[in-house]
C-alpha atoms as a PDB file:
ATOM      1  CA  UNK A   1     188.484 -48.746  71.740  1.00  0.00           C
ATOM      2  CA  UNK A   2     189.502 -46.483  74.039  1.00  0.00           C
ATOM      3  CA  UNK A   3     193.758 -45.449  74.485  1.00  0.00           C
ATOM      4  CA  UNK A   4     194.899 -47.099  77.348  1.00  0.00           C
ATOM      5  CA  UNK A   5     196.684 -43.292  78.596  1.00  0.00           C
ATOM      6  CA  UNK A   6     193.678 -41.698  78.187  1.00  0.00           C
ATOM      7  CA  UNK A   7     191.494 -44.296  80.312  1.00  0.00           C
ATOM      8  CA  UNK A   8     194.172 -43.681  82.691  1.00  0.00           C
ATOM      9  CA  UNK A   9     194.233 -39.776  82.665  1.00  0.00           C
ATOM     10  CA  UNK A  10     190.011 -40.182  83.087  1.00  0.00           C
ATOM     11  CA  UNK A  11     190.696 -42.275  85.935  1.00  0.00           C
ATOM     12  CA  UNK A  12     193.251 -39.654  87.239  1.00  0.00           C
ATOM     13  CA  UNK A  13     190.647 -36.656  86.603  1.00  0.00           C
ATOM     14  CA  UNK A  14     188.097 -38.429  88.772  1.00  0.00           C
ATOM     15  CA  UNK A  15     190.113 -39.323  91.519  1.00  0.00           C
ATOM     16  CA  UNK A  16     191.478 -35.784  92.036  1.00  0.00           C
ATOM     17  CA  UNK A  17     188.113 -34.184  91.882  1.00  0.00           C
ATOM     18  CA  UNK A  18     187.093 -36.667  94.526  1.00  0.00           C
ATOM     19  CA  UNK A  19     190.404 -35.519  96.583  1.00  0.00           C
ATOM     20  CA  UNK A  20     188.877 -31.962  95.889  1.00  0.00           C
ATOM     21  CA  UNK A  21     185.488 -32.863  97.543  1.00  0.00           C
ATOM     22  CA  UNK A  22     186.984 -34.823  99.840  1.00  0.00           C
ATOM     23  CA  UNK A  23     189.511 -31.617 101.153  1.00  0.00           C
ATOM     24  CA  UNK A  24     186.277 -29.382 101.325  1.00  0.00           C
ATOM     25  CA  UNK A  25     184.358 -31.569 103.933  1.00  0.00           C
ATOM     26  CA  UNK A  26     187.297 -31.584 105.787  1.00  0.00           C
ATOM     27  CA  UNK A  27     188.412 -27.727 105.600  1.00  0.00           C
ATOM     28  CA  UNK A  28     184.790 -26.923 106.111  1.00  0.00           C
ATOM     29  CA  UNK A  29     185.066 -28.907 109.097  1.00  0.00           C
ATOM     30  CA  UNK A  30     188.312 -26.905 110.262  1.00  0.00           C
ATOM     31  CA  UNK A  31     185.958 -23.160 109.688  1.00  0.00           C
ATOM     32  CA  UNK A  32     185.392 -21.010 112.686  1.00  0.00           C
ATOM     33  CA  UNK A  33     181.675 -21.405 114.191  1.00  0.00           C
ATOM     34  CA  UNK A  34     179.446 -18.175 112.360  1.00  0.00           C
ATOM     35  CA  UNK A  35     178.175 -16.446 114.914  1.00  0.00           C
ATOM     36  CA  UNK A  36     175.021 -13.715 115.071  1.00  0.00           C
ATOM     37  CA  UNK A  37     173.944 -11.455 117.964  1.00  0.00           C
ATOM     38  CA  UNK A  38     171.164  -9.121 117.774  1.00  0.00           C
ATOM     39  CA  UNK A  39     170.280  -6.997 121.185  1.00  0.00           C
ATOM     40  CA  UNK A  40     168.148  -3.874 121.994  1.00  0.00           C
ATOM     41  CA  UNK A  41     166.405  -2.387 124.676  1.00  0.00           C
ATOM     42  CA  UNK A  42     163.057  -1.175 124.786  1.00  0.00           C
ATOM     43  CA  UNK A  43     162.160   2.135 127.590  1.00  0.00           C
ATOM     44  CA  UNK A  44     159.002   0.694 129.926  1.00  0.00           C
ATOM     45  CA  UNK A  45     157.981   4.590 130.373  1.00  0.00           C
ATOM     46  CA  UNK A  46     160.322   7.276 131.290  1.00  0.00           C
ATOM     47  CA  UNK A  47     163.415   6.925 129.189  1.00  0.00           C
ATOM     48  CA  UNK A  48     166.481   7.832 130.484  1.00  0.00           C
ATOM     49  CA  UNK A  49     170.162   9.517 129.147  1.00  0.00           C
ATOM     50  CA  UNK A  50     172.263   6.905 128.329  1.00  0.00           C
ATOM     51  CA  UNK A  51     175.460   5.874 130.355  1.00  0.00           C
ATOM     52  CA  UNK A  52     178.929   4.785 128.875  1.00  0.00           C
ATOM     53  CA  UNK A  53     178.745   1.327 127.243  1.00  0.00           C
ATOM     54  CA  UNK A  54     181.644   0.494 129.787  1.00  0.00           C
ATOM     55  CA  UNK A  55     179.355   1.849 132.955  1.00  0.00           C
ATOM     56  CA  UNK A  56     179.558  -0.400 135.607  1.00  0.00           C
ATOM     57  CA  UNK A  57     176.305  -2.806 135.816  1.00  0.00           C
ATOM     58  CA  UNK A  58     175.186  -5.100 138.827  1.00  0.00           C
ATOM     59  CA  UNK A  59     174.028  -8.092 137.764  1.00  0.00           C
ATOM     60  CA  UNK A  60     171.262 -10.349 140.036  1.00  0.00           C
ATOM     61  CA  UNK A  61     170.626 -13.454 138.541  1.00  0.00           C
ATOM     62  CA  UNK A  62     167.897 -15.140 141.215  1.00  0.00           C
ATOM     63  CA  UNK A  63     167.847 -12.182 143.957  1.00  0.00           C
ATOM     64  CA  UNK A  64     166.832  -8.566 144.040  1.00  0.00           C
ATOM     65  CA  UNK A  65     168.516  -5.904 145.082  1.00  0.00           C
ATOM     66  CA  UNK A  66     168.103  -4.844 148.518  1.00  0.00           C
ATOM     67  CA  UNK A  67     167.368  -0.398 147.092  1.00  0.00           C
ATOM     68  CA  UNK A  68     164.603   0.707 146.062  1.00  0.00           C
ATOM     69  CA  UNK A  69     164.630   1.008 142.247  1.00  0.00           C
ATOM     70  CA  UNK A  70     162.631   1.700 139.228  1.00  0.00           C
ATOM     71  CA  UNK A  71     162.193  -0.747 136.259  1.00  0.00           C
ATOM     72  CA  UNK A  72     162.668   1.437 133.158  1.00  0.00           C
ATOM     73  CA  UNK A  73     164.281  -0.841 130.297  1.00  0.00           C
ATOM     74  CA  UNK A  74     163.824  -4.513 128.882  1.00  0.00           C
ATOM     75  CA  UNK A  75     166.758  -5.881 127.491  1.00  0.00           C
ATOM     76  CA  UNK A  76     167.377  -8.493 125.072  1.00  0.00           C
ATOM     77  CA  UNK A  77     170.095 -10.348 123.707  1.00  0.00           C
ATOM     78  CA  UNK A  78     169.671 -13.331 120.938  1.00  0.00           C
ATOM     79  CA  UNK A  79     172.817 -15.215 119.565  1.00  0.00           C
ATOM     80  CA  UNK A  80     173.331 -17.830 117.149  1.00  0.00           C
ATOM     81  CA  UNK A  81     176.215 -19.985 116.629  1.00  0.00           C
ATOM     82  CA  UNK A  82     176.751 -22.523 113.836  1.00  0.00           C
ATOM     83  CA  UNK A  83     178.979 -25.976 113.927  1.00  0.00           C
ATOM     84  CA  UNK A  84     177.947 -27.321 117.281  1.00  0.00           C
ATOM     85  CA  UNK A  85     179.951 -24.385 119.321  1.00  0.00           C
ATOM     86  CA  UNK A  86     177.224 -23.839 122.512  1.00  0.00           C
ATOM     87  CA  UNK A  87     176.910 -20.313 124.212  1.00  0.00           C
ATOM     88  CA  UNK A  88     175.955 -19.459 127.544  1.00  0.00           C
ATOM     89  CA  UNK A  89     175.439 -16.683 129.809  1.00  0.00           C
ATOM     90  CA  UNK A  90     178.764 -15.270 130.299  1.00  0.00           C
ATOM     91  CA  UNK A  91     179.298 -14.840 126.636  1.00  0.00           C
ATOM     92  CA  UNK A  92     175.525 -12.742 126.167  1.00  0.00           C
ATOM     93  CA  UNK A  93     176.998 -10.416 129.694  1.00  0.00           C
ATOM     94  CA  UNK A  94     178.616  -7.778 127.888  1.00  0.00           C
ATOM     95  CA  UNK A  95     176.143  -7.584 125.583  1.00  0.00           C
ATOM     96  CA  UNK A  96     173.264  -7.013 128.097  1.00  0.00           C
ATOM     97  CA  UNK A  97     175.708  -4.872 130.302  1.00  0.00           C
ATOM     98  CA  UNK A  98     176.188  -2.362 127.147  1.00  0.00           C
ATOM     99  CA  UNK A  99     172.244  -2.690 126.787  1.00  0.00           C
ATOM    100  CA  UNK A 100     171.975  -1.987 130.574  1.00  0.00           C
ATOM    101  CA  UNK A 101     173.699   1.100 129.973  1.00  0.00           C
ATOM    102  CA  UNK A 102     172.596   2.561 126.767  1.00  0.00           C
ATOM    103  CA  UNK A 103     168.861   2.566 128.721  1.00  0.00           C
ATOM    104  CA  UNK A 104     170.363   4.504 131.712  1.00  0.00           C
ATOM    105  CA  UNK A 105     169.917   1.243 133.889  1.00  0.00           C
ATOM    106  CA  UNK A 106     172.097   0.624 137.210  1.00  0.00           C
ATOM    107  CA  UNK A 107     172.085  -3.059 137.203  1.00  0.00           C
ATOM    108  CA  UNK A 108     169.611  -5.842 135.546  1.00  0.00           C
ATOM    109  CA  UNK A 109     167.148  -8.419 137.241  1.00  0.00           C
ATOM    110  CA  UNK A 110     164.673 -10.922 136.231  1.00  0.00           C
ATOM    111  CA  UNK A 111     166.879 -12.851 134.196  1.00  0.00           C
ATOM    112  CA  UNK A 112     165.102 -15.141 131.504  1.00  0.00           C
ATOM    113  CA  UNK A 113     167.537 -17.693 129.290  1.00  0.00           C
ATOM    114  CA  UNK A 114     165.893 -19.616 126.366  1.00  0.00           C
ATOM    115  CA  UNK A 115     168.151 -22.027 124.405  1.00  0.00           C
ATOM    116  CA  UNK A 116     167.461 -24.469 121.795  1.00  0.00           C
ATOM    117  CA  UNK A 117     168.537 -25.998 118.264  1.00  0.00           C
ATOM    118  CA  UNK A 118     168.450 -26.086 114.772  1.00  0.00           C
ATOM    119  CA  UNK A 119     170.055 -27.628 111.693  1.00  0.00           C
ATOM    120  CA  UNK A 120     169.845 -31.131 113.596  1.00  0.00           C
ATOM    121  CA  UNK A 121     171.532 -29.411 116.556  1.00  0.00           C
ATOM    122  CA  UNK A 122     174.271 -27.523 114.338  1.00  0.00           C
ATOM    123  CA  UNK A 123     172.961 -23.806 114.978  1.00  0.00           C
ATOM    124  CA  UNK A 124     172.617 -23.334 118.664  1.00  0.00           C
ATOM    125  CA  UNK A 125     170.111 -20.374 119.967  1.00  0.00           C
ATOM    126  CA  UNK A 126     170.430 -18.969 122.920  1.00  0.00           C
ATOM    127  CA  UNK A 127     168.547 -15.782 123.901  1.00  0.00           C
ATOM    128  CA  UNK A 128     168.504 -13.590 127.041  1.00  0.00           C
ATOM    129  CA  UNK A 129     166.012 -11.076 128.244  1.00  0.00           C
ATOM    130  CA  UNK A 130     166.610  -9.065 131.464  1.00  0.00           C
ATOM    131  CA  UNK A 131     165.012  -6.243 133.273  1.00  0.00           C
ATOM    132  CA  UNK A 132     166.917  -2.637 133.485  1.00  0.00           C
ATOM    133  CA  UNK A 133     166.527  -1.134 136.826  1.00  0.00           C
ATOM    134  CA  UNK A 134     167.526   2.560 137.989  1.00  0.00           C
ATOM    135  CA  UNK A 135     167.657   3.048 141.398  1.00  0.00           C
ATOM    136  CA  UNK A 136     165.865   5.503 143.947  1.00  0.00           C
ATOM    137  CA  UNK A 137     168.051   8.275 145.270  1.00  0.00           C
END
């Protein structure tokens, strides 16, 4: 037969190794979301120097501009974000802005968002492609 101590100190061992699970779920829960961006830009013909990654960009989002312009770059942007934290547009901007300039583009058009889930909705994907456009002097 078993010493009634030691029963008691196995009892002990188990319940703080469940406390230790237990604290992991719940720290795991308190992580920052991972997060994952890949971007490039691919030349449609001509290519063109490359601006300052903080040149300033014109965005058009349903409209064209009203210049006359070239389309020389396609830009894309892809991010993934883990534990249910959802991105949108405004967080993929900068990125396609310093895409934007890197081809030698003025602003971007034709603005394409694709978003959906994995993981049973954990990792969200949301991916942007855009059109850099020089314009005619």
């Amino acid at each position: 037969m078993m010493h009634p101590i030691i029963k008691c100190l196995g009892f002990l061992v188990l319940f703080l190794l469940s406390l230790n699970s237990c604290a992991g779920v719940f720290l795991a829960g308190l992580e920052p979301s991972r997060i994952t961006i890949q971007d490039r830009q691919i030349p449609l013909g001509t290519i063109y120097s490359s601006r300052s990654p903080d040149c300033a960009i014109e965005v058009f989002r349903s409209e064209i501009p009203s210049k006359e312009f070239l389309k020389i770059s396609r830009i894309d942007v892809h991010i993934e974000r883990t534990y249910y934290i959802r991105t949108n547009f405004e967080e993929a901007l900068p990125e396609l802005k310093i895409k934007a300039c890197e081809s030698g583009a003025d602003a971007i058009i034709d603005i394409q968002e694709r978003s959906s889930y994995i993981n049973n909705d954990e990792t969200h994907i949301y991916h942007v492609i855009a059109t850099g456009i020089k314009y005619k002097q």
